[in-house]
N, C-alpha and C. Protein backbone atom coordinates (compact mmCIF):
# COMPACT_ATOMS: atom_id res chain seq x y z
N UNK A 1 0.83 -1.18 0.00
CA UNK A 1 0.00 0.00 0.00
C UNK A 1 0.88 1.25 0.00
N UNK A 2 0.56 2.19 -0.83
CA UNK A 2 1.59 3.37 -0.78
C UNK A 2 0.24 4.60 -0.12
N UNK A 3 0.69 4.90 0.82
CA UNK A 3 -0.32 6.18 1.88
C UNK A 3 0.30 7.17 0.83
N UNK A 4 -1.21 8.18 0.70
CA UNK A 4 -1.18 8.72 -0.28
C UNK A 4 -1.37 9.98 1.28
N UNK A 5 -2.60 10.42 1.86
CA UNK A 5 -2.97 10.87 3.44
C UNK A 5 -3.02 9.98 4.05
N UNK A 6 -3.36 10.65 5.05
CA UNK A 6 -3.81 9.55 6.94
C UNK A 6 -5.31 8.62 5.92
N UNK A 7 -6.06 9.27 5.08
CA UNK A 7 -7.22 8.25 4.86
C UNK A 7 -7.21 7.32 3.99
N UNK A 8 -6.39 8.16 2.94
CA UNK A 8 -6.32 7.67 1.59
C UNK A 8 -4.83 6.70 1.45
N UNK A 9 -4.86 5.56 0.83
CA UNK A 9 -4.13 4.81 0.27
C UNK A 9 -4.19 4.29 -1.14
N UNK A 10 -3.31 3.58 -2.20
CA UNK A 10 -3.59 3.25 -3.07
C UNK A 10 -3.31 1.71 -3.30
N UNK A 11 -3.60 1.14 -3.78
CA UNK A 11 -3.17 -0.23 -3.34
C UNK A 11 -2.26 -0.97 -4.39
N UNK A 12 -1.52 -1.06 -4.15
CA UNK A 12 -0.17 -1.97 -5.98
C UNK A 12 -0.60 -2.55 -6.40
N UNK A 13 -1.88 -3.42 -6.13
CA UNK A 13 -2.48 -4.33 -7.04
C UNK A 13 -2.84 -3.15 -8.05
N UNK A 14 -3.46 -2.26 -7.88
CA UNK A 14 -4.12 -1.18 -8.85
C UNK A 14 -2.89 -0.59 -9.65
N UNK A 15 -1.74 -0.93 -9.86
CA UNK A 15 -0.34 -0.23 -10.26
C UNK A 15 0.17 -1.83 -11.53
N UNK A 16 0.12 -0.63 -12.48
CA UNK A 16 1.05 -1.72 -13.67
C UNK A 16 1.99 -1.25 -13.94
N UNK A 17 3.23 -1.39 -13.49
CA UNK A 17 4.82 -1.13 -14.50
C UNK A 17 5.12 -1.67 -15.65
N UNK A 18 5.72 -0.82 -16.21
CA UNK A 18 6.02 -1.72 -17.78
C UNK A 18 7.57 -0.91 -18.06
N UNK A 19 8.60 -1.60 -18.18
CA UNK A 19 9.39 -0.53 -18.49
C UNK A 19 10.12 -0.56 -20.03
N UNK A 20 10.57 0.33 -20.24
CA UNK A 20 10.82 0.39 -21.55
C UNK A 20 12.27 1.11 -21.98
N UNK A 21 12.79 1.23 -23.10
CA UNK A 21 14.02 1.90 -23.25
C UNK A 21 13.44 3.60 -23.62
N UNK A 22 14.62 3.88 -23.08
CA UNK A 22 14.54 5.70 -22.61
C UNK A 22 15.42 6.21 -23.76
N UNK A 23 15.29 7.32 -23.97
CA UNK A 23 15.60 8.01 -24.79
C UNK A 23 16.86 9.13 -23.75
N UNK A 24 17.69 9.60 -24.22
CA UNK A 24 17.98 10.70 -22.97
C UNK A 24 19.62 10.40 -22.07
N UNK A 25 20.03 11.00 -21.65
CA UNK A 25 21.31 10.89 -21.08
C UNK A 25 21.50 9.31 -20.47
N UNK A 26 22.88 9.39 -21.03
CA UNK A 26 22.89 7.19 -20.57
C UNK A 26 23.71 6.71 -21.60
N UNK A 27 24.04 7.07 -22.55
CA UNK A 27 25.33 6.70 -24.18
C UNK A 27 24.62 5.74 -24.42
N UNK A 28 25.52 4.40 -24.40
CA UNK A 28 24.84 3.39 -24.88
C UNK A 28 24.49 2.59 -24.19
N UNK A 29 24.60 2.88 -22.78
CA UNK A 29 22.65 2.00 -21.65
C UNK A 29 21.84 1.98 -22.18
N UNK A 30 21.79 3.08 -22.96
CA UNK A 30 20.20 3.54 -23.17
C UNK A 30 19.72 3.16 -24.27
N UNK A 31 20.95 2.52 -24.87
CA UNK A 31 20.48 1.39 -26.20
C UNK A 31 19.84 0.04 -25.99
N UNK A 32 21.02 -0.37 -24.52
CA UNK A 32 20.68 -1.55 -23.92
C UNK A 32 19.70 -2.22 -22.70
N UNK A 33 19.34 -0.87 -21.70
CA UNK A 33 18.98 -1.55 -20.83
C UNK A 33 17.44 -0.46 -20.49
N UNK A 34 16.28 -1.15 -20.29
CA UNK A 34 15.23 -0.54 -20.62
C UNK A 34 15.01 0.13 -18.92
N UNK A 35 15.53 1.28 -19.04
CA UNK A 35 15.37 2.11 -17.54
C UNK A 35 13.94 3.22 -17.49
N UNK A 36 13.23 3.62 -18.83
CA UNK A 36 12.27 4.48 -18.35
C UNK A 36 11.08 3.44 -18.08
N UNK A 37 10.18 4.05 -17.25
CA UNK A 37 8.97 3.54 -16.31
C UNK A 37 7.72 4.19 -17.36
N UNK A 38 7.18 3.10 -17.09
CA UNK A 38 5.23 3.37 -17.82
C UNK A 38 4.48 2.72 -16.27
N UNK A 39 3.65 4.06 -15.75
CA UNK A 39 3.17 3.46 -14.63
C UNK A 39 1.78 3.51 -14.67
N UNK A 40 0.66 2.51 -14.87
CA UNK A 40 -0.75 2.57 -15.23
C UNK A 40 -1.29 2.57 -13.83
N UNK A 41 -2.11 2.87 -13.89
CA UNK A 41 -2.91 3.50 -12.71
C UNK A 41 -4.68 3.42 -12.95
N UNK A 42 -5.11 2.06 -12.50
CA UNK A 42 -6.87 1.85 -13.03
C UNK A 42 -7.59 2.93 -12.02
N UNK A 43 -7.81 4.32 -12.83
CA UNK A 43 -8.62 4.63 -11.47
C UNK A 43 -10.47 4.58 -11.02
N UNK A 44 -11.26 3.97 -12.42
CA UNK A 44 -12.13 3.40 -11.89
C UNK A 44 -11.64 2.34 -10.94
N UNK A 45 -10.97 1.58 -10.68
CA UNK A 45 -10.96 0.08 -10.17
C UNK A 45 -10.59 0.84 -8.05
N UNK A 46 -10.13 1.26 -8.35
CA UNK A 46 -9.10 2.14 -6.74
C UNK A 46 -10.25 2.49 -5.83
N UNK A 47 -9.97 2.17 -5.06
CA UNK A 47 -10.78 2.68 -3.48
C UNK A 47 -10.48 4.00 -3.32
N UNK A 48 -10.73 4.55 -4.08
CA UNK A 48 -11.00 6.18 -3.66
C UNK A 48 -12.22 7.01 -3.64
N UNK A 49 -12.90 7.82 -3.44
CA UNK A 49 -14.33 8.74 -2.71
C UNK A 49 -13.97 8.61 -4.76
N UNK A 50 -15.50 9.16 -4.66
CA UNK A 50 -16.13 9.83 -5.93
C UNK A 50 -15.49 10.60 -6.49
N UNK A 51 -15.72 11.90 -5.80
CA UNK A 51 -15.10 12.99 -6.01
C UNK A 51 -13.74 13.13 -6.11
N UNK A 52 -13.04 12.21 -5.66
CA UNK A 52 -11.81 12.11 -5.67
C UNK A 52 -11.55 11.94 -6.62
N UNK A 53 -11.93 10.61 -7.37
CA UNK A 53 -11.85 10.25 -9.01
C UNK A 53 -12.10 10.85 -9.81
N UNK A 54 -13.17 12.02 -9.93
CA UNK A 54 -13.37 12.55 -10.73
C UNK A 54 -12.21 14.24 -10.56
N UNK A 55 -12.14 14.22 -9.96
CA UNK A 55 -10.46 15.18 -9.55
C UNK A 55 -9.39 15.01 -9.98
N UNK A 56 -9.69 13.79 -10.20
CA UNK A 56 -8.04 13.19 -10.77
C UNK A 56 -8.16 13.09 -12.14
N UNK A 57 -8.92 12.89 -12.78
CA UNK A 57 -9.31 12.36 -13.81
C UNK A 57 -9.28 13.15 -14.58
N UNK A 58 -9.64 15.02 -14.44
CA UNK A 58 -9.44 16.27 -14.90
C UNK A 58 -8.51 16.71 -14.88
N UNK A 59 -7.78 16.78 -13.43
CA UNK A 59 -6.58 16.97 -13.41
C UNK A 59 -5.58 16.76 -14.11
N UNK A 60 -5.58 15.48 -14.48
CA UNK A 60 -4.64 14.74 -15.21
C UNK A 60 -5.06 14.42 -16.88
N UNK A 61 -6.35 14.92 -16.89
CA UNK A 61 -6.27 15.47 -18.26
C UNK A 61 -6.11 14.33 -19.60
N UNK A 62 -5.17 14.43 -20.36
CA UNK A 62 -5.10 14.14 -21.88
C UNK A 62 -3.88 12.66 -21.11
N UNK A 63 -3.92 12.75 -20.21
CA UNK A 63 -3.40 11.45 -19.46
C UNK A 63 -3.97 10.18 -19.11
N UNK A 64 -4.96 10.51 -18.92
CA UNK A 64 -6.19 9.24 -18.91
C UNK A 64 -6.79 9.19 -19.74
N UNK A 65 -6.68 7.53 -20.23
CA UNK A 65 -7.13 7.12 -21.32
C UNK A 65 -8.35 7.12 -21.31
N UNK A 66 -9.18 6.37 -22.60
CA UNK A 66 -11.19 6.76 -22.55
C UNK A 66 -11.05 5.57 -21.29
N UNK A 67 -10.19 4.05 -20.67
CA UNK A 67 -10.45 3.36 -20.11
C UNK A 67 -10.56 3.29 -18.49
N UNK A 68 -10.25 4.62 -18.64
CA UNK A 68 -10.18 5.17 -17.31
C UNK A 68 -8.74 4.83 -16.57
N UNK A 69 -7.98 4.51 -17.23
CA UNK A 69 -6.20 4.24 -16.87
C UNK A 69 -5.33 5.30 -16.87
N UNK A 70 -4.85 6.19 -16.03
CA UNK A 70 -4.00 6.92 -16.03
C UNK A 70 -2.76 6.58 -16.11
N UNK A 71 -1.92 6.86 -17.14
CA UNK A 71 -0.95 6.88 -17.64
C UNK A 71 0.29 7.87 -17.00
N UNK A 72 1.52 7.79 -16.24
CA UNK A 72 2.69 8.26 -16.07
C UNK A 72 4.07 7.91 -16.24
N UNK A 73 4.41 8.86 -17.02
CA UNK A 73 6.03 8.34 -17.85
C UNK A 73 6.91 9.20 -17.06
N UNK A 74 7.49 8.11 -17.06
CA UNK A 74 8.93 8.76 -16.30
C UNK A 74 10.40 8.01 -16.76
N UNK A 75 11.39 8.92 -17.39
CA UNK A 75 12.57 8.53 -18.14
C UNK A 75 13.72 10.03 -17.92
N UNK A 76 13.22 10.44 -16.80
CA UNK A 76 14.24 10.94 -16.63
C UNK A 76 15.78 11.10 -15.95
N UNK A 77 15.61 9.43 -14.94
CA UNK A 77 16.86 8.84 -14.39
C UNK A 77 17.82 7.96 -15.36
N UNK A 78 18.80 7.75 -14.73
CA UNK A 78 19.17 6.34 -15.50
C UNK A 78 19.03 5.34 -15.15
N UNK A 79 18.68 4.86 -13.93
CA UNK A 79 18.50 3.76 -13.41
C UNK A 79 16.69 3.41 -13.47
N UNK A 80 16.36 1.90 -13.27
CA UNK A 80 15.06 1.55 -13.26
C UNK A 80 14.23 2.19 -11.97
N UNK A 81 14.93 1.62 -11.04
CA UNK A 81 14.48 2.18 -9.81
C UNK A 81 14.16 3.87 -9.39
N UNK A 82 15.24 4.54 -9.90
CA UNK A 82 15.17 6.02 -9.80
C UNK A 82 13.55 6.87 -10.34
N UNK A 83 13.46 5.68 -11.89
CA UNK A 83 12.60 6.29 -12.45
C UNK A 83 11.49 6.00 -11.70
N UNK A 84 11.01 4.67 -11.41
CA UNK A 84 9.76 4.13 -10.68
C UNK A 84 9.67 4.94 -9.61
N UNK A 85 11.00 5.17 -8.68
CA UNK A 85 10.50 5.89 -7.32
C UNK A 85 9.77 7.26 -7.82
N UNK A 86 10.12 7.95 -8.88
CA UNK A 86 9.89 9.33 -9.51
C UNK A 86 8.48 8.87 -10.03
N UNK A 87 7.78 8.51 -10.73
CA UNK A 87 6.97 7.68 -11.40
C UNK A 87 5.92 8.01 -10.06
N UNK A 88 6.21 7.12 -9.06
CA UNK A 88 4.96 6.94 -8.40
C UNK A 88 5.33 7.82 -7.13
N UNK A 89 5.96 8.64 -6.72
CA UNK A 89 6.03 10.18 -6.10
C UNK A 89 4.92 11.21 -6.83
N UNK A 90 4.97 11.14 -8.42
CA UNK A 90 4.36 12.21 -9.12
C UNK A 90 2.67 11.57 -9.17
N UNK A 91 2.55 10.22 -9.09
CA UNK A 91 1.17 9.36 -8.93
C UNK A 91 0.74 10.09 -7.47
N UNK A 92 1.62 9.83 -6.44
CA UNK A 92 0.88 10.29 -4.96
C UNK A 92 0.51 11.51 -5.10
N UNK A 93 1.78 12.50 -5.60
CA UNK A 93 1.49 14.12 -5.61
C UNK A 93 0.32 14.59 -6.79
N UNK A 94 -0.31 13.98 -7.63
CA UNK A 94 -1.30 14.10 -8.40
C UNK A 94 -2.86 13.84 -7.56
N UNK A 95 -2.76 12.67 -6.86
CA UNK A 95 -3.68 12.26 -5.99
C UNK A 95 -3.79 12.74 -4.73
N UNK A 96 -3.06 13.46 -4.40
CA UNK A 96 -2.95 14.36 -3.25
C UNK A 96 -3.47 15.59 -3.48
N UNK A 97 -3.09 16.37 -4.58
CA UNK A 97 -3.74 17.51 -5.75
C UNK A 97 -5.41 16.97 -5.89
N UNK A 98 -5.65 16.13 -6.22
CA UNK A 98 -7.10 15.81 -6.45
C UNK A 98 -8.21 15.60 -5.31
N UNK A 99 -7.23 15.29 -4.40
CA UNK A 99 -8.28 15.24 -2.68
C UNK A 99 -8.22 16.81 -2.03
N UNK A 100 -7.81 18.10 -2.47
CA UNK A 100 -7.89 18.94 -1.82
C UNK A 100 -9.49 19.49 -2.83
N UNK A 101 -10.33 19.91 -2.51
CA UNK A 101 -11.39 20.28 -2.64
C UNK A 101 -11.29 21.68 -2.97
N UNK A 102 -11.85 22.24 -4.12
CA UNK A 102 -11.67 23.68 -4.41
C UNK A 102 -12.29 24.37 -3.99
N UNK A 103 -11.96 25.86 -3.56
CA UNK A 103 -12.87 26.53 -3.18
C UNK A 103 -13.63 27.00 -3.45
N UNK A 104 -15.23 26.87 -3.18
CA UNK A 104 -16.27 27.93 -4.01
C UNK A 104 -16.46 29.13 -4.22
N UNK A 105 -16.73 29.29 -5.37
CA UNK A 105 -16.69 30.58 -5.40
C UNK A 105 -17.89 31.60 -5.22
N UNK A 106 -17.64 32.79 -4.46
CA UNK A 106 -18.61 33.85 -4.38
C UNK A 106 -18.79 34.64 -5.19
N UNK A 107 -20.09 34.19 -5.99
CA UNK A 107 -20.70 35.09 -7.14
C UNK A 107 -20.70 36.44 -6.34
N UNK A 108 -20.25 37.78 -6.94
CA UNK A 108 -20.12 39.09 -6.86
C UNK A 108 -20.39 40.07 -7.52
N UNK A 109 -21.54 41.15 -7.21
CA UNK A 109 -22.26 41.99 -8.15
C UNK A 109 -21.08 43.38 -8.28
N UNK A 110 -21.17 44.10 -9.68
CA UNK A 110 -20.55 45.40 -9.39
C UNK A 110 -21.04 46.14 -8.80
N UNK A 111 -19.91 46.76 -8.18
CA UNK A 111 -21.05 48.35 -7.51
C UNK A 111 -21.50 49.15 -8.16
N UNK A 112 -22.25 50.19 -7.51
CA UNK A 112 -23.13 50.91 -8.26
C UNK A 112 -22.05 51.67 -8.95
N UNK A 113 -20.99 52.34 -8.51
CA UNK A 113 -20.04 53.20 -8.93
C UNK A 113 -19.18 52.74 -9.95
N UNK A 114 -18.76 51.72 -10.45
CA UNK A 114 -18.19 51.55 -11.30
C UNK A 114 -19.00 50.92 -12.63
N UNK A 115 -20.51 50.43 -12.32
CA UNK A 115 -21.22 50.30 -13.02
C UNK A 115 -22.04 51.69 -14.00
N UNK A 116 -21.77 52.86 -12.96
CA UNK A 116 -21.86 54.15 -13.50
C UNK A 116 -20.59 54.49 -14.34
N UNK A 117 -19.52 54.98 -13.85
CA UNK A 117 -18.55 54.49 -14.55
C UNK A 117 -18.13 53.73 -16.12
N UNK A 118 -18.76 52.54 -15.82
CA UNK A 118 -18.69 51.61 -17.51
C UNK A 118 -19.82 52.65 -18.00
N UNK A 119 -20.60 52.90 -17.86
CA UNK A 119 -21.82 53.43 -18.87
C UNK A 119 -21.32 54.68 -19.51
N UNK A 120 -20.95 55.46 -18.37
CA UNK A 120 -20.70 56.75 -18.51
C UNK A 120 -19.32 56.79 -19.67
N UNK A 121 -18.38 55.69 -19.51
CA UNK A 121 -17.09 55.55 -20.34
C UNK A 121 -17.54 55.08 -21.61
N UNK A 122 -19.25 54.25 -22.20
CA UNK A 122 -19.42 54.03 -23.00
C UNK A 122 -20.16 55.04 -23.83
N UNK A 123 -20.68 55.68 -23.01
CA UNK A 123 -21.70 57.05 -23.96
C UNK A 123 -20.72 57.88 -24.04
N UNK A 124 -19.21 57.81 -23.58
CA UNK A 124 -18.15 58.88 -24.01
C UNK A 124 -17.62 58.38 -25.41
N UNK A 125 -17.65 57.47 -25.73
CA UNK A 125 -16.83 56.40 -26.59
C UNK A 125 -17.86 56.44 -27.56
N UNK A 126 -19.17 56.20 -27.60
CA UNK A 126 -20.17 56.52 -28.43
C UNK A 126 -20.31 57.49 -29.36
N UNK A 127 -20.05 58.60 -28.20
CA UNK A 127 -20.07 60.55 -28.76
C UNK A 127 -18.69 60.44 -29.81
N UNK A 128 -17.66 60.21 -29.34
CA UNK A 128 -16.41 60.11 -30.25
C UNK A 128 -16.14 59.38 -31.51
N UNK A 129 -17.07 58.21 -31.18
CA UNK A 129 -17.41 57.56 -32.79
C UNK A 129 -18.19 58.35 -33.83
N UNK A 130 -19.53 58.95 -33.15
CA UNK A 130 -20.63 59.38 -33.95
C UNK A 130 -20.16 60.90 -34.32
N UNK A 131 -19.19 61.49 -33.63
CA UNK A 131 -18.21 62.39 -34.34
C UNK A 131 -17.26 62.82 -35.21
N UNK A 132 -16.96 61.21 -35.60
CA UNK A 132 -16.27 60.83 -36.79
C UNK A 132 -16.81 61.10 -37.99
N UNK A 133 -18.13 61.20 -38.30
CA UNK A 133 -19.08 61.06 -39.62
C UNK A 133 -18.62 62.24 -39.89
N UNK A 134 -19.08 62.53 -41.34
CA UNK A 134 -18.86 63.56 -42.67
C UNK A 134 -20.43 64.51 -41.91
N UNK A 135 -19.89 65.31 -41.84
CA UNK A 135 -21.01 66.60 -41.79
C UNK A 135 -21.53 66.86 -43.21
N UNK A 136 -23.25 66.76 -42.78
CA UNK A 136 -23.97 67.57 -43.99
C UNK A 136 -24.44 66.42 -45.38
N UNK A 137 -23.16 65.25 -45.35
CA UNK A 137 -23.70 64.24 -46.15
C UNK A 137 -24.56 62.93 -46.08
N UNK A 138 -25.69 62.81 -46.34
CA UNK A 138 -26.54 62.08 -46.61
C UNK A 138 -26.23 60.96 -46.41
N UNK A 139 -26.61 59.32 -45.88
CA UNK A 139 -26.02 58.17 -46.06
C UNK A 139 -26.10 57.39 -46.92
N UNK A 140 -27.17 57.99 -48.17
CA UNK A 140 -26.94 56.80 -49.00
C UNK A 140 -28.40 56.36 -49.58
N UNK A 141 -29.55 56.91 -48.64
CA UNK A 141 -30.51 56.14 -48.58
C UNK A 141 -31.88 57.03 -48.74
């Protein structure tokens, strides 16, 4: 189990590694030995609140597949291990991001004074357009 908070956990059964060859600093390791991490993440399947899932799921965006699998790549170590520990640090800190609850927001009217203001700045802006026209000529019609 990797404690994500005091409530929340995620469980490794719900965790698929796959690793693969990396692209990136390493000469020719990086021809040979497959050090970047693919870390799948079922998050329909996970014991997490509702809301939670659906937090994460936005959050993380063009990352989760239509199957509901969140996807995290990580190839920026050289070693296997480095990457996985990085891999599923950025899994907790995503899911940690998704359990904080946003704040609502307070719909807010303008005041009267600056609502005077916009009007008054638009019938100025009005006068200065309709001052532009050709004096004396006809429009046309």
């Amino acid at each position: 189990m990797i404690q994500v908070t005091r409530t929340i956990a995620i469980d490794e059964r719900h965790l698929d590694e796959r690793f693969v060859r990396a692209s990136g600093p390493g000469g020719q390791n990086v021809n040979k030995v497959a050090t970047a991490v693919e870390l799948r993440f079922d998050v329909n399947r996970a014991a997490l609140p509702d809301d939670v899932k659906a937090r994460l799921v936005a959050l993380a965006g063009s990352r989760v597949t239509t199957d509901g699998v969140l996807i995290i790549d990580s190839r920026e170590h050289r070693t296997q291990l480095q990457n996985r520990e990085a891999a599923r640090a950025r899994l907790v800190e995503l899911v940690r991001a998704a359990c904080r609850r946003p704040r609502r927001r307070v719909p807010t009217k303008p005041k009267a004074g600056a609502r005077e203001e916009r009007l008054s700045s638009k019938k100025r802006r009005g006068t200065v357009k309709a001052s532009r026209g050709k004096r004396g000529v006809s429009d046309g019609s």
